[in-house]
Each structure stands twice: as C-alpha cells, then as structure tokens.
C-alpha atoms as a PDB file:
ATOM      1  CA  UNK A   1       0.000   0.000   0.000  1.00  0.00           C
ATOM      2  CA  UNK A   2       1.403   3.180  -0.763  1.00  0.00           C
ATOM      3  CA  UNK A   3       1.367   5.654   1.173  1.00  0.00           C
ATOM      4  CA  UNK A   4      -0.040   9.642   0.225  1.00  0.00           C
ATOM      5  CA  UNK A   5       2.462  12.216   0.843  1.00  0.00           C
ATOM      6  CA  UNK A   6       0.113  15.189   2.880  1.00  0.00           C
ATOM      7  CA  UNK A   7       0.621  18.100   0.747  1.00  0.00           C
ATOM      8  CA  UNK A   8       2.208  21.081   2.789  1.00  0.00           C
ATOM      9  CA  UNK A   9       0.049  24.055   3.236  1.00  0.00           C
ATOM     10  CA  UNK A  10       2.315  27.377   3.065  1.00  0.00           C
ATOM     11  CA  UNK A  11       2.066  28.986   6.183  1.00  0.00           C
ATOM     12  CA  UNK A  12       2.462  33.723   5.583  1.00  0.00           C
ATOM     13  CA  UNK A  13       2.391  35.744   8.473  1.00  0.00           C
ATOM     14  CA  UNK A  14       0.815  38.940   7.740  1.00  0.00           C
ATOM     15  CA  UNK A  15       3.830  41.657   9.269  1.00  0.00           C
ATOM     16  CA  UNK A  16       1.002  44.815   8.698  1.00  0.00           C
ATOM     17  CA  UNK A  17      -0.437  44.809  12.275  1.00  0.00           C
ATOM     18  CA  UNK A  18       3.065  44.365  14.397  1.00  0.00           C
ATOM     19  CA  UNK A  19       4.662  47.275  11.590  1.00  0.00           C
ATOM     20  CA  UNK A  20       1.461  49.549  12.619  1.00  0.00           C
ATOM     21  CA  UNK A  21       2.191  49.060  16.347  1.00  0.00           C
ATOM     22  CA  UNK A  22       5.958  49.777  15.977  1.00  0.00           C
ATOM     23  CA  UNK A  23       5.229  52.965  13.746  1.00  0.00           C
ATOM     24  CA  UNK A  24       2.435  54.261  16.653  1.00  0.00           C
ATOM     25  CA  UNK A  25       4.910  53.213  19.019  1.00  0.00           C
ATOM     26  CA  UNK A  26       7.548  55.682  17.783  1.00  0.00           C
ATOM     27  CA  UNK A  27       5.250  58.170  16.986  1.00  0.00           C
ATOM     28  CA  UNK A  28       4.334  58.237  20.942  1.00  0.00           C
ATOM     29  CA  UNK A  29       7.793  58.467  21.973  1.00  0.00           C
ATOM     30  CA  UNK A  30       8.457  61.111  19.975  1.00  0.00           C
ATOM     31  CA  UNK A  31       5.677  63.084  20.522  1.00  0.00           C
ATOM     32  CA  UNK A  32       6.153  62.918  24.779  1.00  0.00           C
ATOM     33  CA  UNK A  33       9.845  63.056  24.990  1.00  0.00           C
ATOM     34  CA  UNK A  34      11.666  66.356  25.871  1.00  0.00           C
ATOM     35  CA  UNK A  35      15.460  66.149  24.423  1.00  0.00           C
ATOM     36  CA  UNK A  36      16.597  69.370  25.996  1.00  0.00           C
ATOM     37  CA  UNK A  37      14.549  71.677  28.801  1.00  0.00           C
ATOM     38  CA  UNK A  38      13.952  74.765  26.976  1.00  0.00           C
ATOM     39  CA  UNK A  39      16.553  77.877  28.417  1.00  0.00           C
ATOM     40  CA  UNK A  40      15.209  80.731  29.527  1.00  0.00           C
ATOM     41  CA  UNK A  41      18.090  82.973  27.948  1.00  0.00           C
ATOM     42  CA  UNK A  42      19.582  82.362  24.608  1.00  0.00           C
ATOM     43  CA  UNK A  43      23.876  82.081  25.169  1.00  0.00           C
ATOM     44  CA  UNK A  44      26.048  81.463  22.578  1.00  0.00           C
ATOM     45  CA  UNK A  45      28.980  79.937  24.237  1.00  0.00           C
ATOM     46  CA  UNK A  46      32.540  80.358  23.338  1.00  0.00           C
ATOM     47  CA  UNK A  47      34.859  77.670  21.744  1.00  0.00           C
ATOM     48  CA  UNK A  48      37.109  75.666  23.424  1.00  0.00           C
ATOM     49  CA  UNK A  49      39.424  72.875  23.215  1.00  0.00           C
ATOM     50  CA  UNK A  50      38.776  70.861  26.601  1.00  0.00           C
ATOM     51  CA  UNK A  51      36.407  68.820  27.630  1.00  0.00           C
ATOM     52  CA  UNK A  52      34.927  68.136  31.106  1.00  0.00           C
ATOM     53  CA  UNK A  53      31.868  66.177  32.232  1.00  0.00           C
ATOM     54  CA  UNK A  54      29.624  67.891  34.412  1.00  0.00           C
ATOM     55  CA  UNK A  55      27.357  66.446  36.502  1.00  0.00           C
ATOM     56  CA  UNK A  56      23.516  65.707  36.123  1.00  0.00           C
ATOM     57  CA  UNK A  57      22.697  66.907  39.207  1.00  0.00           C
ATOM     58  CA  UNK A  58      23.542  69.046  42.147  1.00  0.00           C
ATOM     59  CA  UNK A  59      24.713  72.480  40.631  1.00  0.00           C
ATOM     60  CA  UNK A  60      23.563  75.938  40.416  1.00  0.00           C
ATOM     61  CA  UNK A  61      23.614  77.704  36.752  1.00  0.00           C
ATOM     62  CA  UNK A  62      24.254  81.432  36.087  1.00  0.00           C
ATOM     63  CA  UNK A  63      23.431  82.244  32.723  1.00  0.00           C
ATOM     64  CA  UNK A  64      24.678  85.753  31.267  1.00  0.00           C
ATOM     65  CA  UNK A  65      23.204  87.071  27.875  1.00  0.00           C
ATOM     66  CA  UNK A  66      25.508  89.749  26.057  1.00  0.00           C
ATOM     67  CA  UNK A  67      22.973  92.483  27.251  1.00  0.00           C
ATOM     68  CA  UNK A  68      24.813  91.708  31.031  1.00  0.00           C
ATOM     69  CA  UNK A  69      21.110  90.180  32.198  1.00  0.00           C
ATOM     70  CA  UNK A  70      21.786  87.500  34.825  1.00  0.00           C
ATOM     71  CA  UNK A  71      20.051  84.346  35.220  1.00  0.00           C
ATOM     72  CA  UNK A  72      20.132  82.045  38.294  1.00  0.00           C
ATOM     73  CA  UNK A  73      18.836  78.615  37.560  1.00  0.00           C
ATOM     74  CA  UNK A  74      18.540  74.923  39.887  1.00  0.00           C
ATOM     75  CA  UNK A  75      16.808  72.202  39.958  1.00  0.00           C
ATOM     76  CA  UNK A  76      15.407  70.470  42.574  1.00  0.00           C
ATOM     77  CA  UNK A  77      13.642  67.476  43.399  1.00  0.00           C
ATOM     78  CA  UNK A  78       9.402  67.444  44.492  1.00  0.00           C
ATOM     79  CA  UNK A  79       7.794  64.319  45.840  1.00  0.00           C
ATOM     80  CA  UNK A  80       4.715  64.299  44.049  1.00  0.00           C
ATOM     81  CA  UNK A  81       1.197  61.913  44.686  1.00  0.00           C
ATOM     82  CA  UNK A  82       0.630  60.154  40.658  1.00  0.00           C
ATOM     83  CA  UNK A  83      -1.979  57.368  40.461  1.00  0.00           C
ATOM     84  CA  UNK A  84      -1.365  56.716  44.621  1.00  0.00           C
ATOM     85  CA  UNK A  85       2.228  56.260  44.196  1.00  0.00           C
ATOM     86  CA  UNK A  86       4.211  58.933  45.428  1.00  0.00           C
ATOM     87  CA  UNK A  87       7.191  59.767  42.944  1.00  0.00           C
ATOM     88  CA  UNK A  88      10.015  61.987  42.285  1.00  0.00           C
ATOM     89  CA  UNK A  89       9.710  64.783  39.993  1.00  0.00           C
ATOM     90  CA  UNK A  90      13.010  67.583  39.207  1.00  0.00           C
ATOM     91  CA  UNK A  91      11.367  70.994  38.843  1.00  0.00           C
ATOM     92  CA  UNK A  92      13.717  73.944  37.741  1.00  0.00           C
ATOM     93  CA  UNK A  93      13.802  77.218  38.953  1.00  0.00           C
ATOM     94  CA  UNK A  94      14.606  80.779  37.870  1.00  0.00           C
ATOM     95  CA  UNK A  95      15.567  83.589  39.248  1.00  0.00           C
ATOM     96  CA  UNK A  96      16.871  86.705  37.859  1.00  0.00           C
ATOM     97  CA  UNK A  97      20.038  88.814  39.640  1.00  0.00           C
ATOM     98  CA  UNK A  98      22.369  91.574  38.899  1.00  0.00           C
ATOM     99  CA  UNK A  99      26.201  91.454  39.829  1.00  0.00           C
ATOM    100  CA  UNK A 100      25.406  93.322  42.673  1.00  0.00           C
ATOM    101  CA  UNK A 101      22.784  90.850  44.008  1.00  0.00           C
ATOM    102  CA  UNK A 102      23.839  87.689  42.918  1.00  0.00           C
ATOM    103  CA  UNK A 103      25.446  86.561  46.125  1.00  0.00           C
ATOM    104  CA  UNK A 104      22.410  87.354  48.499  1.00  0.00           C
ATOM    105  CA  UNK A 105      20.308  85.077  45.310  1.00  0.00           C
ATOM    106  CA  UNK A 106      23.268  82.096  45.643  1.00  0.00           C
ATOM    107  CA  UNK A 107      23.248  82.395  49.622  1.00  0.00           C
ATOM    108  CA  UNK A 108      19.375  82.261  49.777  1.00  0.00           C
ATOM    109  CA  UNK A 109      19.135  79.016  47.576  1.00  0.00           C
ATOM    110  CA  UNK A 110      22.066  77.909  49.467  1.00  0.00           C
ATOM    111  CA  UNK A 111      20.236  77.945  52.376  1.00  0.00           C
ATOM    112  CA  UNK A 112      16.684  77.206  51.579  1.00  0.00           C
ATOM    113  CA  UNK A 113      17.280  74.063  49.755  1.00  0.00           C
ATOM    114  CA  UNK A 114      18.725  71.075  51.821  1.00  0.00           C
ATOM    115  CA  UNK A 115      22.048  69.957  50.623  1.00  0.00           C
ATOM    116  CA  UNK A 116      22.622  73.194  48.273  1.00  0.00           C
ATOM    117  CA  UNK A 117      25.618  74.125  50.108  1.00  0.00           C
ATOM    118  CA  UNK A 118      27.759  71.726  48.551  1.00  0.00           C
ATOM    119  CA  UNK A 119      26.243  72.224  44.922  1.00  0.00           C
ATOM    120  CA  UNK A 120      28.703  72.997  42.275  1.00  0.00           C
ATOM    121  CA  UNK A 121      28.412  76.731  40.385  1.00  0.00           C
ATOM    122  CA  UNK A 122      28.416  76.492  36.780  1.00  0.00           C
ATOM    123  CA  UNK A 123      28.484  79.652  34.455  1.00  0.00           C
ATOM    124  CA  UNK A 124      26.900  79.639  31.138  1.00  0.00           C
ATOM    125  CA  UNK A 125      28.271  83.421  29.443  1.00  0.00           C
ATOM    126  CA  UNK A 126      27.930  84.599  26.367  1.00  0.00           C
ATOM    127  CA  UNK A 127      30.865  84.652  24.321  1.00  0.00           C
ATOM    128  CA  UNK A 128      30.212  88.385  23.605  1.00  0.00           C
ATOM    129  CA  UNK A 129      29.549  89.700  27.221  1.00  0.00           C
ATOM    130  CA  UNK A 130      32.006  92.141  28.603  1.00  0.00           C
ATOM    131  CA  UNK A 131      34.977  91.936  30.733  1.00  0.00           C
ATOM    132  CA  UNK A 132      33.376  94.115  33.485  1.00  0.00           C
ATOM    133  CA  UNK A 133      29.913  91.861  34.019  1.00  0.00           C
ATOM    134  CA  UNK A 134      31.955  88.183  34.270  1.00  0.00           C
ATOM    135  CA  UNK A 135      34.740  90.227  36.630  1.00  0.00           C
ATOM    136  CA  UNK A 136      32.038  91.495  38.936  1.00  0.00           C
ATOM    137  CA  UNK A 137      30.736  88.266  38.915  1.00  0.00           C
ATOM    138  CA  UNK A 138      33.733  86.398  39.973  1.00  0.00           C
ATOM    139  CA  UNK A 139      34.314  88.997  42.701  1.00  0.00           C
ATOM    140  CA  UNK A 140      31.050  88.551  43.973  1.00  0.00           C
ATOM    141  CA  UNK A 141      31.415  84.261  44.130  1.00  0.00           C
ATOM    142  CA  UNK A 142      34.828  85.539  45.819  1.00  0.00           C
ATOM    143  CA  UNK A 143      32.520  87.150  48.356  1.00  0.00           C
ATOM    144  CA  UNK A 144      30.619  84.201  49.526  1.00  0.00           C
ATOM    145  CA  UNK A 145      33.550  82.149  49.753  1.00  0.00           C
ATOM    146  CA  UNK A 146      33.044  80.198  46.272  1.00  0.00           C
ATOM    147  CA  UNK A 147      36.688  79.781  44.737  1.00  0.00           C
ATOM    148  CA  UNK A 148      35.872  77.014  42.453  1.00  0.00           C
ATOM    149  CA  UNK A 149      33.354  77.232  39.255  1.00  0.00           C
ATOM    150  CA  UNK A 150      33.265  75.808  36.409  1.00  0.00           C
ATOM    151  CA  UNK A 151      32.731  77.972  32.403  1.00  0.00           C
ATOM    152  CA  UNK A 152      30.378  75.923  29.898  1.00  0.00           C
ATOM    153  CA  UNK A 153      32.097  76.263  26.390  1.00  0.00           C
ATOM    154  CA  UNK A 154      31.273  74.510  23.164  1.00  0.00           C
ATOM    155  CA  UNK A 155      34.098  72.051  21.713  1.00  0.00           C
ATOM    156  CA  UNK A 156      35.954  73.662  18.932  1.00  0.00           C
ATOM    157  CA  UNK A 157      35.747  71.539  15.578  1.00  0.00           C
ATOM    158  CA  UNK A 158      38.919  71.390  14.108  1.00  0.00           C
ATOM    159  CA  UNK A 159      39.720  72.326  10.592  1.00  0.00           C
ATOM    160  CA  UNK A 160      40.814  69.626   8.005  1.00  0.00           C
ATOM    161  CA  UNK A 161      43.889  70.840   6.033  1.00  0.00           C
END
C-alpha cells in the first residue's frame, strides 16, 4: 500500500499589524519626549578645546546674555502623589540677579534648599559679554567664599587641512 504524501500548506504571516504598532509606538515616543529643557536665555557659548563632564545633578547655573542680564537657575527634586504612588519629579527654577545681588540670590538658595551648600556653580556666558559683568561676577562668588566654578564652552571643531 502506498502511502499519500500530505501536501504542505504554506504557512504567511501577515507583518502589517506588528509594523502599525511599531510605527504608533515611535510616533508616541516622539511626541512625549523632551530632548533638551527649553533655556530661559539664549547664550552662545565660546569655543574651546577641553572637555569636562559635568554632573547631572547638584549644581547651580548662572546664565549671562551679552545684554549683562543675569540668570540664576537649579533644579530640585518634588515628591509628588501620581496614580497613589508617590514619585520623584526635578522641577527647575529661575531667578533673575544683577552682579550686585547675585550673592544674596546664591546664599538664599544655598540655604533654603537642603544639601545646596555643597552644589557645584556652573556659568553659562555669552561669548560676547564684557569683561566688566563676568569680573564682577567672579568677585562677587569671591565674596561668599566660592573659589571654584566651572565655564560651559562649546568644543571647537577642528579644521581639516
């Protein structure tokens, strides 16, 4: 007796739904993801040829625009209640100073927010601001005992020859 082979039956898997899902998928991502917190003042930095990591946390930001406006900026961190968990959430604030002010503005975040005495000072200048504004400023860090700081630059892309 011989036996009949069973004819095979192509199997297709239709890839339209799972491509759909990925696609929506992205789209969501995209669409609720902030890359970079908006700034409050627009610097453009200066160039330089060094580069040192800063870190994610911890530090308190004084952005100067050419026009010598001041711009004191931290982040700190909020418990907040979310679907009966209770979560962390970093909230940024501003404040604005003048050269003249800005160590009463570092000593009061200093001492209203736990732990801000140790935070790092960071200064974001304009490439363009003048000599007088970033010397006042330094004198006034001087005058609250802050010796060490730290100036954001861009790198510098080197020219091919």
């Amino acid at each position: 007796m011989l036996k009949r082979m069973k004819r095979r039956v192509d199997i297709r898997i239709d890839m339209t739904p799972m491509v759909d899902i990925a696609f929506l998928l992205l789209i969501f991502y995209m669409a609720t993801t902030s890359f970079k917190p908006p700034e409050k003042l627009h610097v453009s930095l200066p160039a330089s040829h060094s580069e040192i990591k800063l870190p994610e946390s911890d530090m308190i930001y004084v952005t100067v625009t050419k026009e010598d406006s001041i711009m004191v900026e931290y982040i700190t961190k909020q418990k907040v209640q979310r679907e009966g968990e209770e979560i962390s959430e970093a909230v940024r604030h501003y404040q604005e100073a003048t050269p003249t002010d800005l160590p009463l503005v570092i000593t009061q975040i200093r001492a209203s927010v736990p732990g801000a005495y140790k935070w790092f000072v960071v200064i974001k200048a304009d490439k363009d601001v003048r000599y007088g504004t970033m010397n006042s400023i330094m004198n006034a860090l001087q005058e609250i005992k802050i010796s060490k700081f730290s100036l954001v630059t861009e790198m510098e892309k080197e020219q091919e020859i």
